[in-house]
N, C-alpha and C. Protein backbone atom coordinates (compact mmCIF):
# COMPACT_ATOMS: atom_id res chain seq x y z
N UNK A 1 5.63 -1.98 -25.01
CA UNK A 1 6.48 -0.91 -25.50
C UNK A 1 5.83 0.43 -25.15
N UNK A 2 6.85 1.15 -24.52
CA UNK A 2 5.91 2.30 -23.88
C UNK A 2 5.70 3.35 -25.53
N UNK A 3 4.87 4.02 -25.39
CA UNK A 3 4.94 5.40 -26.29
C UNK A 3 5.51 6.45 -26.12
N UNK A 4 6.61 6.28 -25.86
CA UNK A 4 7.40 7.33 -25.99
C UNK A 4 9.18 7.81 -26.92
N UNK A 5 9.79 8.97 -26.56
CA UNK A 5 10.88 8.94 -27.23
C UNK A 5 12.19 8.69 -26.30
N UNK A 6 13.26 8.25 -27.07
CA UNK A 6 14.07 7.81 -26.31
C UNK A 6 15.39 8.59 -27.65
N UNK A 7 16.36 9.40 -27.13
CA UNK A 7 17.34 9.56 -27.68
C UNK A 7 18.85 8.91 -27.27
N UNK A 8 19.62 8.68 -28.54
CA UNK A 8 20.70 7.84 -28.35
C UNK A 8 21.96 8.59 -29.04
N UNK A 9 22.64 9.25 -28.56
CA UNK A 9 23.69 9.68 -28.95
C UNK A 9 25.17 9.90 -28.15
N UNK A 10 25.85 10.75 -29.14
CA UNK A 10 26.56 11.13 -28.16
C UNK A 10 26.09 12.37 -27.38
N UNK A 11 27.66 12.20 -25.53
CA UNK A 11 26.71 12.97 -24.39
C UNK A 11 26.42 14.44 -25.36
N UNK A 12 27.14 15.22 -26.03
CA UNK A 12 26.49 16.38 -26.52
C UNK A 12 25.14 16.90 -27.12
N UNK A 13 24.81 15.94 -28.41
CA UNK A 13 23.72 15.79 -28.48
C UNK A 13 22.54 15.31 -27.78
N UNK A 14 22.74 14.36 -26.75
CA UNK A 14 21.85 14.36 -25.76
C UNK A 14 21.04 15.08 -25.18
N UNK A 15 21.98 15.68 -24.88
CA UNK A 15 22.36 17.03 -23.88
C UNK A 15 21.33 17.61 -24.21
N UNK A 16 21.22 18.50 -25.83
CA UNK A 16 20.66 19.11 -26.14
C UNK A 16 18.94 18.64 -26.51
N UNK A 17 18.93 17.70 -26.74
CA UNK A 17 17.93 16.88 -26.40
C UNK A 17 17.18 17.34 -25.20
N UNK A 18 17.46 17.07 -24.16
CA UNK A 18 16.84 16.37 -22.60
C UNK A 18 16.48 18.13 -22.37
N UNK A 19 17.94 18.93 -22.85
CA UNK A 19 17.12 20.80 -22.85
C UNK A 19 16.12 20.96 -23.80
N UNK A 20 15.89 20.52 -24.54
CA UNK A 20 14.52 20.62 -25.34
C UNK A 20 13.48 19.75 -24.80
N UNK A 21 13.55 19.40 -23.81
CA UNK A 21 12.28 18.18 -23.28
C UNK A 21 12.17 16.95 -23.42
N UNK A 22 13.14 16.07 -23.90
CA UNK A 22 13.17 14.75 -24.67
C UNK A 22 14.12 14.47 -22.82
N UNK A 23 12.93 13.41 -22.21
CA UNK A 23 12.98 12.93 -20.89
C UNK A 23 14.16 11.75 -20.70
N UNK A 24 14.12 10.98 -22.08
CA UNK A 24 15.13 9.65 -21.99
C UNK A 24 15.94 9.74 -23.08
N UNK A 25 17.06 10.25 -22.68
CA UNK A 25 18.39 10.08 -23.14
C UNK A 25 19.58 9.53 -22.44
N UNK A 26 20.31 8.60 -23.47
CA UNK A 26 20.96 7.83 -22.97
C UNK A 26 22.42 8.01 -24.04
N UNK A 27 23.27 8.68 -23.56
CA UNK A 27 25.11 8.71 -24.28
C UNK A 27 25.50 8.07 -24.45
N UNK A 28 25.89 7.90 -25.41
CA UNK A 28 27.20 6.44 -25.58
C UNK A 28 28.40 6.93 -25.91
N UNK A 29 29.60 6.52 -25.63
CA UNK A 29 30.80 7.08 -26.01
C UNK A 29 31.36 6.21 -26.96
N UNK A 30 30.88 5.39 -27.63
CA UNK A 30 31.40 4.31 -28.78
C UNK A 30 30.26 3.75 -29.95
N UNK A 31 30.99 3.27 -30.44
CA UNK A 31 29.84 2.47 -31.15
C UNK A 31 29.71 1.29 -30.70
N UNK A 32 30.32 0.62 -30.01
CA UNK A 32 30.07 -0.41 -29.98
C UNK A 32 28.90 -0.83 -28.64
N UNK A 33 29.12 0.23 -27.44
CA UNK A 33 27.97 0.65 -26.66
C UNK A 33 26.63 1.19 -27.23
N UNK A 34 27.03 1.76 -28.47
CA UNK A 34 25.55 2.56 -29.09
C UNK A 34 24.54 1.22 -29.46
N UNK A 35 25.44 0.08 -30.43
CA UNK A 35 25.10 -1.13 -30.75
C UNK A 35 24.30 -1.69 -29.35
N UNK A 36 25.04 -2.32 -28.63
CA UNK A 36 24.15 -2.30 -27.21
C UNK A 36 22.95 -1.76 -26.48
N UNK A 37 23.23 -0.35 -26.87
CA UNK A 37 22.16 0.36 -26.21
C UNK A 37 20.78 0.44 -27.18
N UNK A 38 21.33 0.19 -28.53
CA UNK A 38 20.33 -0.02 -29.15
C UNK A 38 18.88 -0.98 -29.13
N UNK A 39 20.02 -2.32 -28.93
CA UNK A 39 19.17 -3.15 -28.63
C UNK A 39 18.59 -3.45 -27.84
N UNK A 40 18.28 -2.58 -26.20
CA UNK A 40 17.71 -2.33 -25.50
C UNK A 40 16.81 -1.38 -25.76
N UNK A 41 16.89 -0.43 -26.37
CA UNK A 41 15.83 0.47 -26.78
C UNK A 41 14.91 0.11 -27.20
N UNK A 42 15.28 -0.66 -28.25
CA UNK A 42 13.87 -1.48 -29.21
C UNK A 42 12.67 -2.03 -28.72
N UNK A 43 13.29 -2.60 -27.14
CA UNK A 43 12.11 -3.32 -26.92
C UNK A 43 11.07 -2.02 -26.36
N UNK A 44 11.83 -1.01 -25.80
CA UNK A 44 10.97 -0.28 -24.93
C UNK A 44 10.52 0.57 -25.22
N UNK A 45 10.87 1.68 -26.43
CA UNK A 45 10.20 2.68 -26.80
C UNK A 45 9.70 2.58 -28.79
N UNK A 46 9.15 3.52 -28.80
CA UNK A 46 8.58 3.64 -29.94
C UNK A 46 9.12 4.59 -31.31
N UNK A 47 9.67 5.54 -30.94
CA UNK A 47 10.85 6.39 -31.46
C UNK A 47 12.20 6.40 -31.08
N UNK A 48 13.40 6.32 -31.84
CA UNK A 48 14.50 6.04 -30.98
C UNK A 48 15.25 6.94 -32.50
N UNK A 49 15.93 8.20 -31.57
CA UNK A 49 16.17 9.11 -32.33
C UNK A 49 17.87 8.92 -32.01
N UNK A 50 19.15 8.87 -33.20
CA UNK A 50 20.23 8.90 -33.13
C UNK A 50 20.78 9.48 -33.57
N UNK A 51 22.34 9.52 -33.86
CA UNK A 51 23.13 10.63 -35.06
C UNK A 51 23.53 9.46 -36.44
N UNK A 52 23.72 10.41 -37.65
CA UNK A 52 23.99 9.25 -38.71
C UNK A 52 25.20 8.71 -38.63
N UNK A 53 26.33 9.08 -37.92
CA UNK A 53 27.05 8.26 -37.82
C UNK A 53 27.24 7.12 -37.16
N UNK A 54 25.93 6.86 -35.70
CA UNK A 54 25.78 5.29 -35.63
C UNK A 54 25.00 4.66 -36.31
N UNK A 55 23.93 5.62 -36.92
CA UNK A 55 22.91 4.96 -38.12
C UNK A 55 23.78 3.94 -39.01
N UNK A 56 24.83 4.90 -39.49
CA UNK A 56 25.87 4.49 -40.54
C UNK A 56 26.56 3.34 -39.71
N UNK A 57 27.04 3.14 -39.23
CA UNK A 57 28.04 2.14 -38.12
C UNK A 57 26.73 1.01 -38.26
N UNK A 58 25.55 1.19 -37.97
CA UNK A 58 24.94 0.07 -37.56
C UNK A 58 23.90 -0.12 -38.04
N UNK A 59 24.12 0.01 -39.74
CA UNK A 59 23.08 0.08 -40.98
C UNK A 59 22.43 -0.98 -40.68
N UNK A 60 23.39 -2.46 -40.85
CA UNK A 60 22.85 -3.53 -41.35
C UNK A 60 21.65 -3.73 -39.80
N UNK A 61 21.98 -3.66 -38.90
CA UNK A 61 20.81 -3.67 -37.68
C UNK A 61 19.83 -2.76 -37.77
N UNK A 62 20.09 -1.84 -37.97
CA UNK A 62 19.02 -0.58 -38.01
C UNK A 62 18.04 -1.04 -39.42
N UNK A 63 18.66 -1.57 -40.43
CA UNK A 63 17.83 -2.33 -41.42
C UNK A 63 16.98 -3.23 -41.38
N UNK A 64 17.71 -4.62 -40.84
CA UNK A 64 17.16 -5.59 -40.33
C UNK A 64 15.38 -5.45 -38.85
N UNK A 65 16.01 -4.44 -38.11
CA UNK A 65 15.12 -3.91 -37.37
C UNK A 65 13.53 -3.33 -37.68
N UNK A 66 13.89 -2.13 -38.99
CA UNK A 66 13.23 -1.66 -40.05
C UNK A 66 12.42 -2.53 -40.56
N UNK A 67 12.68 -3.58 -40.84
CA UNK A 67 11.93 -4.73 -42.06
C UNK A 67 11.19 -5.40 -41.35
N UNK A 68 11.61 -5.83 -39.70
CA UNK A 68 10.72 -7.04 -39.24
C UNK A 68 9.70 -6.24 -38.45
N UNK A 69 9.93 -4.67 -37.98
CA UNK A 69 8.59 -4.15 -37.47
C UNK A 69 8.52 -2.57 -37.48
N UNK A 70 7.15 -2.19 -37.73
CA UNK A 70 6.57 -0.67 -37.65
C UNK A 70 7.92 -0.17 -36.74
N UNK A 71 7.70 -0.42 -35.29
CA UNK A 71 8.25 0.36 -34.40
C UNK A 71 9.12 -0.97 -33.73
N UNK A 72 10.30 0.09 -33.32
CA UNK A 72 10.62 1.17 -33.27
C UNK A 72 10.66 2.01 -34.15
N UNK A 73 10.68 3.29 -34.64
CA UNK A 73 10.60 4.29 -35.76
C UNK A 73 12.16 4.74 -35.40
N UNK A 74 13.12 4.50 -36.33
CA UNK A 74 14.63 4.90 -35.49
C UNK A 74 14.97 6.18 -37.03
N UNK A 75 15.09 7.28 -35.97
CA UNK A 75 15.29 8.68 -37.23
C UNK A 75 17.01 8.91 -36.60
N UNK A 76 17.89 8.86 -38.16
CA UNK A 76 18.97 9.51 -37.51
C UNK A 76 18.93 11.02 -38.00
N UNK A 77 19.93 12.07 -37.14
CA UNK A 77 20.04 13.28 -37.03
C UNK A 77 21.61 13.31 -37.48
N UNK A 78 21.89 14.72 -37.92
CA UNK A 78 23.52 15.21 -38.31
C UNK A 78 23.66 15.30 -36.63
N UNK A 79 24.94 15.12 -36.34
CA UNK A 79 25.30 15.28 -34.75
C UNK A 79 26.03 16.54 -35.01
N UNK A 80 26.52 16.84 -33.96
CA UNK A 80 27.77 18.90 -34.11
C UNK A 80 28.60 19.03 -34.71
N UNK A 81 28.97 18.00 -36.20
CA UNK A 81 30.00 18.30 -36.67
C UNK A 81 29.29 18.34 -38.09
N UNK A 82 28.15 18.18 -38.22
CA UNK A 82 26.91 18.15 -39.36
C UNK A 82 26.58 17.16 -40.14
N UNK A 83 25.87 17.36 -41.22
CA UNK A 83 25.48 15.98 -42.00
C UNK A 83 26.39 15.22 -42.78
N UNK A 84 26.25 13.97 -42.71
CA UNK A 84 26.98 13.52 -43.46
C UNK A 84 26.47 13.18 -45.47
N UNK A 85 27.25 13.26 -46.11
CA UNK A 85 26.59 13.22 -47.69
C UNK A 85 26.45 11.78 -48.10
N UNK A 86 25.12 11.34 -48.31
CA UNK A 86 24.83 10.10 -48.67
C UNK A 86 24.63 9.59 -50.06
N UNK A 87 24.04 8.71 -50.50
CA UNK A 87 23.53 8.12 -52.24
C UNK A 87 22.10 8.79 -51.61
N UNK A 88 21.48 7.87 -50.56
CA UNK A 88 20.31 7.63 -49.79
C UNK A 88 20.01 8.52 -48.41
N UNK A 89 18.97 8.98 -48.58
CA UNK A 89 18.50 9.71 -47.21
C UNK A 89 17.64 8.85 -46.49
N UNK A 90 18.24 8.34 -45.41
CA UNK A 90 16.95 7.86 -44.11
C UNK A 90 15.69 7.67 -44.39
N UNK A 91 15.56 9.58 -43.59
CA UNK A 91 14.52 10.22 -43.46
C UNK A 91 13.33 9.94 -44.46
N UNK A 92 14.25 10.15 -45.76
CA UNK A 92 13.18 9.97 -47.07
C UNK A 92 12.54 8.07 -47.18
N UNK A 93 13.61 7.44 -47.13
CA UNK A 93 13.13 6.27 -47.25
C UNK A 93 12.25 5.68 -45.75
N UNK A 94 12.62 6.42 -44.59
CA UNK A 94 11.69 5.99 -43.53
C UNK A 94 10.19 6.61 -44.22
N UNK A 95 10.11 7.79 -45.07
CA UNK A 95 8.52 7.95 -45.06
C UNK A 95 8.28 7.10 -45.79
N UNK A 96 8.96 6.71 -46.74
CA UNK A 96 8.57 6.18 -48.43
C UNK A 96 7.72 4.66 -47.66
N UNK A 97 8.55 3.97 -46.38
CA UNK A 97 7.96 2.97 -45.74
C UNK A 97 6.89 3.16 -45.70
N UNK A 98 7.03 4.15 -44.79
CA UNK A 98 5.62 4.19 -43.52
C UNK A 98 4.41 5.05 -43.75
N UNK A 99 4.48 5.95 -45.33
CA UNK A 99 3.12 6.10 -45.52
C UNK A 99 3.03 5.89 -47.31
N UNK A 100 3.61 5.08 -47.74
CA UNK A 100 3.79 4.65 -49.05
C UNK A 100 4.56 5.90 -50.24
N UNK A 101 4.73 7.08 -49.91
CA UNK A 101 4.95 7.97 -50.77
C UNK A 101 6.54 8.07 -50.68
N UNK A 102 6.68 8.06 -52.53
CA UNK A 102 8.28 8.83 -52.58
C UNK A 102 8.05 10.32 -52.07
N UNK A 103 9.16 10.85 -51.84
CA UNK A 103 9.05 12.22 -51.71
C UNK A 103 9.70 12.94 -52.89
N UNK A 104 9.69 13.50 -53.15
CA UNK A 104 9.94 14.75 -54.50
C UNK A 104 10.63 15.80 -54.18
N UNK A 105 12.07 16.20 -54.87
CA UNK A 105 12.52 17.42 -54.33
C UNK A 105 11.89 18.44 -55.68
């Protein structure tokens, strides 16, 4: 698995990605390609950055994924139409994993 980042979204957010320096990005125009492309990602990189609405689309994998190993580290992002309102934040429960701490607002 190389060390590096790999972004997965749609082409817009990509976009903006690959102009900020992020070398491997890859668009999907569905979910059901994002699903796909996912599971190619996994094997190869180490961060795999998305929007929450395929997070959301593809909880139960992105979960399952989560539980059986460290990495991939998969962070979703609000895409251009903004965040979506959850019970649960990701972000928060990816740290709460990966360095034992709740976080505190």
């Amino acid at each position: 698995m190389k060390s590096t980042i790999a972004v997965m979204a749609d082409p817009d957010t990509v976009t903006g990605f690959m102009l900020g320096g992020i070398k491997d990005g890859f668009p999907v125009d569905n979910m059901e390609e994002a699903g796909e492309k996912l599971e190619e990602l996994r094997k190869e990189y180490s961060i795999i950055i998305t929007t929450e609405k395929i997070g959301d689309y593809h909880r139960a994998t992105i979960d399952k994924m989560s539980s059986e190993d460290a990495l991939p580290m998969i962070i979703e992002i609000p895409d251009k139409t903004g965040s979506i309102d959850r019970e649960s934040d990701p972000i928060r429960e990816l740290i709460k994993r990966v360095i034992g701490v709740e976080m505190v607002e």
